[in-house]
C-alpha atoms as a PDB file:
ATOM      1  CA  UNK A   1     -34.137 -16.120  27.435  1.00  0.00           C
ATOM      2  CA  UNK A   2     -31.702 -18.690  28.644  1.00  0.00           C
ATOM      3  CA  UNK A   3     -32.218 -19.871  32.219  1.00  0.00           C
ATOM      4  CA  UNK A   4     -28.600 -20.622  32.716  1.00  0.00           C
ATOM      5  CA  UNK A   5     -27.212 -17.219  31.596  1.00  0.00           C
ATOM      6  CA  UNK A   6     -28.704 -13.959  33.807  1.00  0.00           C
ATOM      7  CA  UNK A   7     -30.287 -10.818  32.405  1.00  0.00           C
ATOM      8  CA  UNK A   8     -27.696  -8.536  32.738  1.00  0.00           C
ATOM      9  CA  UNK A   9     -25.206  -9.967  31.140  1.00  0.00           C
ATOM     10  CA  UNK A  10     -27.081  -9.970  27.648  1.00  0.00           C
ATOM     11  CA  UNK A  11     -27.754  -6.269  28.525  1.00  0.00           C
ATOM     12  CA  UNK A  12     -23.837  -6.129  29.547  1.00  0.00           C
ATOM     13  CA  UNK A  13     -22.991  -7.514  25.758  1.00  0.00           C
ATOM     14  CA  UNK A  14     -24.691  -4.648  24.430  1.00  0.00           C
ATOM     15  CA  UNK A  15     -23.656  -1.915  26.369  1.00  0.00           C
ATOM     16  CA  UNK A  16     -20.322  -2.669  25.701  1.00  0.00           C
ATOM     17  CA  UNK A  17     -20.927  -2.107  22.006  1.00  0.00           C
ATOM     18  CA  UNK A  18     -22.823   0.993  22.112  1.00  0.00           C
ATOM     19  CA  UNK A  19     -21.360   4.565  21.101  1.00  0.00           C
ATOM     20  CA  UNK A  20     -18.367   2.366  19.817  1.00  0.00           C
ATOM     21  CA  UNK A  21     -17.437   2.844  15.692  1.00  0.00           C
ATOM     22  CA  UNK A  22     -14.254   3.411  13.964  1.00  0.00           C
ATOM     23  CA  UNK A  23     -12.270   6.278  14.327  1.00  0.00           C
ATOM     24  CA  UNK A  24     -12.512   8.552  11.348  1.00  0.00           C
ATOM     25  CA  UNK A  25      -8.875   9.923  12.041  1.00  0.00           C
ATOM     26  CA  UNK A  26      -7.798   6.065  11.886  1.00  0.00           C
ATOM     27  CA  UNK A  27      -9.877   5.125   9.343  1.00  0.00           C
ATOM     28  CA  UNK A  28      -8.534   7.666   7.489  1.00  0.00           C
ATOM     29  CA  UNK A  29      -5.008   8.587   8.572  1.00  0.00           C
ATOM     30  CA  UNK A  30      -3.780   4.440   9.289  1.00  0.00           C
ATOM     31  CA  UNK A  31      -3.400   3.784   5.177  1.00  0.00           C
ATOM     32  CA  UNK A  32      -1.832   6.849   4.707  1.00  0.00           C
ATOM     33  CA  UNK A  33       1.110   6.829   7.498  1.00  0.00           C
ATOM     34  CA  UNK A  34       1.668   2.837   6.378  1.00  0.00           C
ATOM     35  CA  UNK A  35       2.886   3.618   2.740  1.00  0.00           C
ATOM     36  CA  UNK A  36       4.994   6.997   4.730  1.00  0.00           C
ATOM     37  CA  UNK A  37       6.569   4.172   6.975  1.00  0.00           C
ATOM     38  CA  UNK A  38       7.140   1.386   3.864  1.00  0.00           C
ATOM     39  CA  UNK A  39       8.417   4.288   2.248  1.00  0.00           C
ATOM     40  CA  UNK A  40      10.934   5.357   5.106  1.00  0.00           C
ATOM     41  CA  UNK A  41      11.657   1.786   6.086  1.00  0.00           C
ATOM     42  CA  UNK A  42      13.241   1.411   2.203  1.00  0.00           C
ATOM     43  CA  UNK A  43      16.249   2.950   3.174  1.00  0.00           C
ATOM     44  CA  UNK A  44      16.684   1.669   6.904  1.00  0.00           C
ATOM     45  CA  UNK A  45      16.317  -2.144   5.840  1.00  0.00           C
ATOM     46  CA  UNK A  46      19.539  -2.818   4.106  1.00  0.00           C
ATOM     47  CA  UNK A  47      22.348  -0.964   2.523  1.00  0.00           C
ATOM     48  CA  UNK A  48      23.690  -2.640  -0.687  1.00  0.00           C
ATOM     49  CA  UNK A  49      25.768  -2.248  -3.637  1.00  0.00           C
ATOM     50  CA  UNK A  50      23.353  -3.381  -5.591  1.00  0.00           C
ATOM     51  CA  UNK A  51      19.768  -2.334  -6.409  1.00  0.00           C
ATOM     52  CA  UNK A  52      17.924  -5.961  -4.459  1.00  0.00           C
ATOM     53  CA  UNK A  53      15.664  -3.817  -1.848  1.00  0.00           C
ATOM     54  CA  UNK A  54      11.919  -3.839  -3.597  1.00  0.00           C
ATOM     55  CA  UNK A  55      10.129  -0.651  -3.386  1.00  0.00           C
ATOM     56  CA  UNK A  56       7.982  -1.220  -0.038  1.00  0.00           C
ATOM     57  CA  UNK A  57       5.972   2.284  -0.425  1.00  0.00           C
ATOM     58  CA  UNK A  58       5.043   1.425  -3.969  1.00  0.00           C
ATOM     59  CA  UNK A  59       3.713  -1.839  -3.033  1.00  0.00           C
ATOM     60  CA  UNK A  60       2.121  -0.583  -0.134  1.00  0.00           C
ATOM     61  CA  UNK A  61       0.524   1.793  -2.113  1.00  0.00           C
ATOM     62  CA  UNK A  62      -0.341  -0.657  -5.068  1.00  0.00           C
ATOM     63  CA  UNK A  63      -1.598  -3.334  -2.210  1.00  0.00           C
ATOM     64  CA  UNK A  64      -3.823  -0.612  -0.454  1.00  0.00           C
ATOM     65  CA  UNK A  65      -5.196   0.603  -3.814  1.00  0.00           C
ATOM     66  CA  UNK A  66      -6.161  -2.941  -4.855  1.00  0.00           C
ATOM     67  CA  UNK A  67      -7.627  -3.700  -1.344  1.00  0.00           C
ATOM     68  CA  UNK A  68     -10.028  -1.042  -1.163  1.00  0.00           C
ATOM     69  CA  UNK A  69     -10.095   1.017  -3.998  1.00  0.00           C
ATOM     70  CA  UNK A  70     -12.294   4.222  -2.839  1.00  0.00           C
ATOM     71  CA  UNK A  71     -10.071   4.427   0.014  1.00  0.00           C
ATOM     72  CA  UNK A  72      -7.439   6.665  -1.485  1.00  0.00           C
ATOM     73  CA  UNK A  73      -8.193   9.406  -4.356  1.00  0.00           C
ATOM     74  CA  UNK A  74      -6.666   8.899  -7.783  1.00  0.00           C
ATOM     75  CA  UNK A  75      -4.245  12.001  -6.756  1.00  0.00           C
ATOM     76  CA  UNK A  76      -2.684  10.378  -3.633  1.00  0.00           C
ATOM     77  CA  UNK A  77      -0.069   9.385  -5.756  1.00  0.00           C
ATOM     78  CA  UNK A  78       1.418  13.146  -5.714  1.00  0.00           C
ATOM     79  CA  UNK A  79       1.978  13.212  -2.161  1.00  0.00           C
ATOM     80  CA  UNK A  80       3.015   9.696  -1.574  1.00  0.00           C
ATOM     81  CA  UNK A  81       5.207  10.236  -4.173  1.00  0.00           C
ATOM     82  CA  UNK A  82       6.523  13.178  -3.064  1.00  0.00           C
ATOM     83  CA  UNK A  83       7.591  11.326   0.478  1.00  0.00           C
ATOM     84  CA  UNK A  84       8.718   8.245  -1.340  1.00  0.00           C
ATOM     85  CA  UNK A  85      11.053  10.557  -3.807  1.00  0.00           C
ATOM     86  CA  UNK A  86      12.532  12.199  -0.796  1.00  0.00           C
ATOM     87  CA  UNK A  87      13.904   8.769   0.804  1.00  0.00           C
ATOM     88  CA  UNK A  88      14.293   6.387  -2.302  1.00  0.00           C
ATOM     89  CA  UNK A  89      17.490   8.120  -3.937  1.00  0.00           C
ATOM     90  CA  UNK A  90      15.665   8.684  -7.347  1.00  0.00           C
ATOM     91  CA  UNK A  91      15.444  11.529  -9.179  1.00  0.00           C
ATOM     92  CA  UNK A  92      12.931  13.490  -7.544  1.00  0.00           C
ATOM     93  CA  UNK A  93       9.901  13.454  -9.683  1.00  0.00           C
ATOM     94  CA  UNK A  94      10.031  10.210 -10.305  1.00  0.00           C
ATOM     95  CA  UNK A  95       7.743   8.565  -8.026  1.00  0.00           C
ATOM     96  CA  UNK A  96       5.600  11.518  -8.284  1.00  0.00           C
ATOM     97  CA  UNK A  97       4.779  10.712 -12.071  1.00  0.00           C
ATOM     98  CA  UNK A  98       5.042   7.102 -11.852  1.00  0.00           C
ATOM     99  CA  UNK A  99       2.773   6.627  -8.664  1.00  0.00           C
ATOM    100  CA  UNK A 100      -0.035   8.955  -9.891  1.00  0.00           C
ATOM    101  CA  UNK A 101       0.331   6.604 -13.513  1.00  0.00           C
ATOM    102  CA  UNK A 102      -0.117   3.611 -11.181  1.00  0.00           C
ATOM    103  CA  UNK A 103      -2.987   5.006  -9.293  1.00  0.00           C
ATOM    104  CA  UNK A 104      -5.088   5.978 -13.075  1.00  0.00           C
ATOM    105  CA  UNK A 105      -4.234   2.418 -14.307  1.00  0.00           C
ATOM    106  CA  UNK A 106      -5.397   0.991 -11.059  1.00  0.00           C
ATOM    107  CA  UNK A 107      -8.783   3.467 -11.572  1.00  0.00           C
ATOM    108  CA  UNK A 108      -9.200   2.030 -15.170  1.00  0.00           C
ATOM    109  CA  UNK A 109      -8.502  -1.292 -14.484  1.00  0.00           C
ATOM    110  CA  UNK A 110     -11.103  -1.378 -11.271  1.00  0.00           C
ATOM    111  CA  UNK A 111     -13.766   0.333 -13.820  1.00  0.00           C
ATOM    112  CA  UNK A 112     -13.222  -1.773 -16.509  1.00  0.00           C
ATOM    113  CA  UNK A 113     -12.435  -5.543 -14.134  1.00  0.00           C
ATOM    114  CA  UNK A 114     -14.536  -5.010 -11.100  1.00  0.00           C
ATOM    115  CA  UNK A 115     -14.298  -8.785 -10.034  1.00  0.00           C
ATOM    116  CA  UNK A 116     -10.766  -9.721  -9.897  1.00  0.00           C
ATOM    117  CA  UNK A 117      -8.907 -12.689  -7.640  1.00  0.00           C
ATOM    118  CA  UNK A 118      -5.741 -13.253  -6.359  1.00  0.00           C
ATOM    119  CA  UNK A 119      -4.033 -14.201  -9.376  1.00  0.00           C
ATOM    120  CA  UNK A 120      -5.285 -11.559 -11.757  1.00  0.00           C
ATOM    121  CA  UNK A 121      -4.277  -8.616  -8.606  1.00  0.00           C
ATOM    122  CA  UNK A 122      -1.114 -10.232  -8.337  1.00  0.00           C
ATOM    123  CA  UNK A 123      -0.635  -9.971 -12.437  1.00  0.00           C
ATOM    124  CA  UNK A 124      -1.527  -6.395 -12.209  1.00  0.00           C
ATOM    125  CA  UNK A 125       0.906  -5.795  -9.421  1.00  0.00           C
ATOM    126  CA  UNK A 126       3.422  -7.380 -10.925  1.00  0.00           C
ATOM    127  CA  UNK A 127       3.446  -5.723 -14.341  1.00  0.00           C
ATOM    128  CA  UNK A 128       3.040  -2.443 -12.454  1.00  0.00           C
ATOM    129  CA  UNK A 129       5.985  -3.208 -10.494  1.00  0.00           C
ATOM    130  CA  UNK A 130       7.978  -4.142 -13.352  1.00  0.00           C
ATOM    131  CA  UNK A 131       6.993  -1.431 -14.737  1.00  0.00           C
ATOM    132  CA  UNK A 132       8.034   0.940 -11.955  1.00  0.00           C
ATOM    133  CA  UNK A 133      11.417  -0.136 -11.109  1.00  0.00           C
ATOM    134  CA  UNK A 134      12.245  -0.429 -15.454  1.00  0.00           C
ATOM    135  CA  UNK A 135      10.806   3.586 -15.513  1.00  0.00           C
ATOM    136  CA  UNK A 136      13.101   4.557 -12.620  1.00  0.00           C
ATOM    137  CA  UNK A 137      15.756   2.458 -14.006  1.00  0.00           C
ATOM    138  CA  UNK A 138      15.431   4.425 -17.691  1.00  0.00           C
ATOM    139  CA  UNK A 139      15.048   7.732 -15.493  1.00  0.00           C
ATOM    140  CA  UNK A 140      18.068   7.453 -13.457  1.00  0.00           C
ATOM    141  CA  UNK A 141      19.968   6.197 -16.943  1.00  0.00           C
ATOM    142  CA  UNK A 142      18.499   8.930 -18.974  1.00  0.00           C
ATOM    143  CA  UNK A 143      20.411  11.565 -15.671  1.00  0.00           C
ATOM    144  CA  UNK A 144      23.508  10.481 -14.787  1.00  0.00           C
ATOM    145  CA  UNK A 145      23.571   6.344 -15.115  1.00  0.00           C
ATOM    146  CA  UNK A 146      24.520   3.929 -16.589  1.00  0.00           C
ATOM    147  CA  UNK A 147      23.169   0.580 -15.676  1.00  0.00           C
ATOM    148  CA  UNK A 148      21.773  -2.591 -17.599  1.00  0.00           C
ATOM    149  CA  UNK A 149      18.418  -3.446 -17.001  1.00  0.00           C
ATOM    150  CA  UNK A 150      19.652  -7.413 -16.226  1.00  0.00           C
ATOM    151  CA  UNK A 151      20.955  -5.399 -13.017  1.00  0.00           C
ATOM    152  CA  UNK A 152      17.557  -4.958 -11.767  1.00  0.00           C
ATOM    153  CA  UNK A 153      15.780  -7.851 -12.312  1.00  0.00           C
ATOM    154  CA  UNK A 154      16.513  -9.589  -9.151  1.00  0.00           C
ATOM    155  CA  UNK A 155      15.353  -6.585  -7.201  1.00  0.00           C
ATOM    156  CA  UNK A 156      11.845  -6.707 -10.193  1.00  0.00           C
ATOM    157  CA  UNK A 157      11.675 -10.754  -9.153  1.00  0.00           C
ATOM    158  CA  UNK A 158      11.801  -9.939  -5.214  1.00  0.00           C
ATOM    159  CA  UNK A 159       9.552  -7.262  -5.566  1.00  0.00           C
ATOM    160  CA  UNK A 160       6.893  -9.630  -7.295  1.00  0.00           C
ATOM    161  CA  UNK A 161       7.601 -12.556  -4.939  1.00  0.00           C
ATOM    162  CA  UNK A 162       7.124  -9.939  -1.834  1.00  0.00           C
ATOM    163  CA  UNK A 163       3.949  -8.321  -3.340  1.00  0.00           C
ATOM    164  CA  UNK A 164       1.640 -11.354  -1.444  1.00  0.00           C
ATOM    165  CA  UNK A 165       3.576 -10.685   2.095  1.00  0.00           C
ATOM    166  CA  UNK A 166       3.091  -7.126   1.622  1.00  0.00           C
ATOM    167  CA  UNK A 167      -0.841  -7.429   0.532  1.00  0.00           C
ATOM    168  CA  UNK A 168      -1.155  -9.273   3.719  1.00  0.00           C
ATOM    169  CA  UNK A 169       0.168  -6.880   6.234  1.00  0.00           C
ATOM    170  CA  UNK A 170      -1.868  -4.193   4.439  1.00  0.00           C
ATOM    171  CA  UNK A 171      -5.514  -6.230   4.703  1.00  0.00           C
ATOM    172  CA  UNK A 172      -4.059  -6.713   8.553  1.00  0.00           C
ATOM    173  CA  UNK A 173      -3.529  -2.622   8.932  1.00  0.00           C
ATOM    174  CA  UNK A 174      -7.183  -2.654   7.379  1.00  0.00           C
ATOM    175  CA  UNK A 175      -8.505  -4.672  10.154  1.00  0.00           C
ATOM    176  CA  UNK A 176      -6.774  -2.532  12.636  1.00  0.00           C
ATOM    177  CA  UNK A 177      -8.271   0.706  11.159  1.00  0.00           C
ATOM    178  CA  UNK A 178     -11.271  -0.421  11.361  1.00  0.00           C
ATOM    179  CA  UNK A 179     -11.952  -1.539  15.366  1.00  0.00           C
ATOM    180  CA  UNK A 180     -14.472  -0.086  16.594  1.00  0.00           C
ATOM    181  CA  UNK A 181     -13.453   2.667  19.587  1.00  0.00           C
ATOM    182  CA  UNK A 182     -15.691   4.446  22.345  1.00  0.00           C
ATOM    183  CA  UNK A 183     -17.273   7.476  20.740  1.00  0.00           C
ATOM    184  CA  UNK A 184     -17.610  10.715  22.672  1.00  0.00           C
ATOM    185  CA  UNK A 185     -20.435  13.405  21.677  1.00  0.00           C
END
């Protein structure tokens, strides 16, 4: 035992850790409601004639899928994409089937490439993203539209350069989920 440093305070250390773990409901629930918000916040950001806006609740939901990867089930795509069709303006349906594509690809490629970096997550996002907004852009056309895809790439090139920014806010949401809080029994 230190001679400088009394008893109690080592015994004060521990008591302030004990019956403290992470909420289950934020654990849980925290992932969930931040794709629901980038989803939402899509539409509230900026309005423009153009399609430049990347799709924030499909790279929320790519970046929390690549950051922990048992977090959410292969079907949260459905009710994600249910949300995210409700505020995006697509046809509805769209993110529904394109999401729950994104999540199986993501399953595959996490069986298949269990040890992945930056640059290889950042590959897959990007030609997932690409991906997306070419589907919805052939889905809307196929409806009612008619727009080149050279009209989308800028929002495809944001959406790639954003990915990183987005990953980031998601591992800091992870770290926030994951504070311990008093436990009562």
């Amino acid at each position: 035992m230190n001679p400088k440093r009394p008893a109690q305070s080592s015994s004060g250390f521990f008591r302030r850790r004990i019956n403290r773990e992470p909420s289950p409901l934020l654990a849980i629930g925290l992932p969930w409601l931040s794709i629901v918000l980038a989803s939402v916040m899509m539409t509230i950001v900026v309005v423009a004639s153009a399609p430049i806006v990347p799709p924030l609740g499909f790279l929320a939901f790519i970046a929390w899928r690549q950051l922990r990867p048992g977090l959410l089930p292969v079907w949260a795509g459905l009710p994600l994409g249910i949300v995210d069709d409700l505020f995006s303006g697509q046809p509805f349906g769209n993110a529904v089937m394109l999401w729950s594509l994104a999540a199986i690809a993501l399953e595959i490629l996490e069986a298949r490439l269990p040890w992945r970096n930056f640059l290889t997550e950042w590959v897959v996002a990007g030609t997932l993203i690409a991906i997306y907004i070419g589907c919805g852009l052939l889905l809307a056309n196929f409806t009612a539209a008619s727009t080149p895809f050279l009209f989308v790439m800028p929002q495809i090139l944001l959406s790639i350069l954003i990915y990183p920014l987005v990953g980031r806010v998601a591992a800091f949401i992870d770290r926030i989920r994951l504070i311990p809080v008093v436990e009562v029994r």
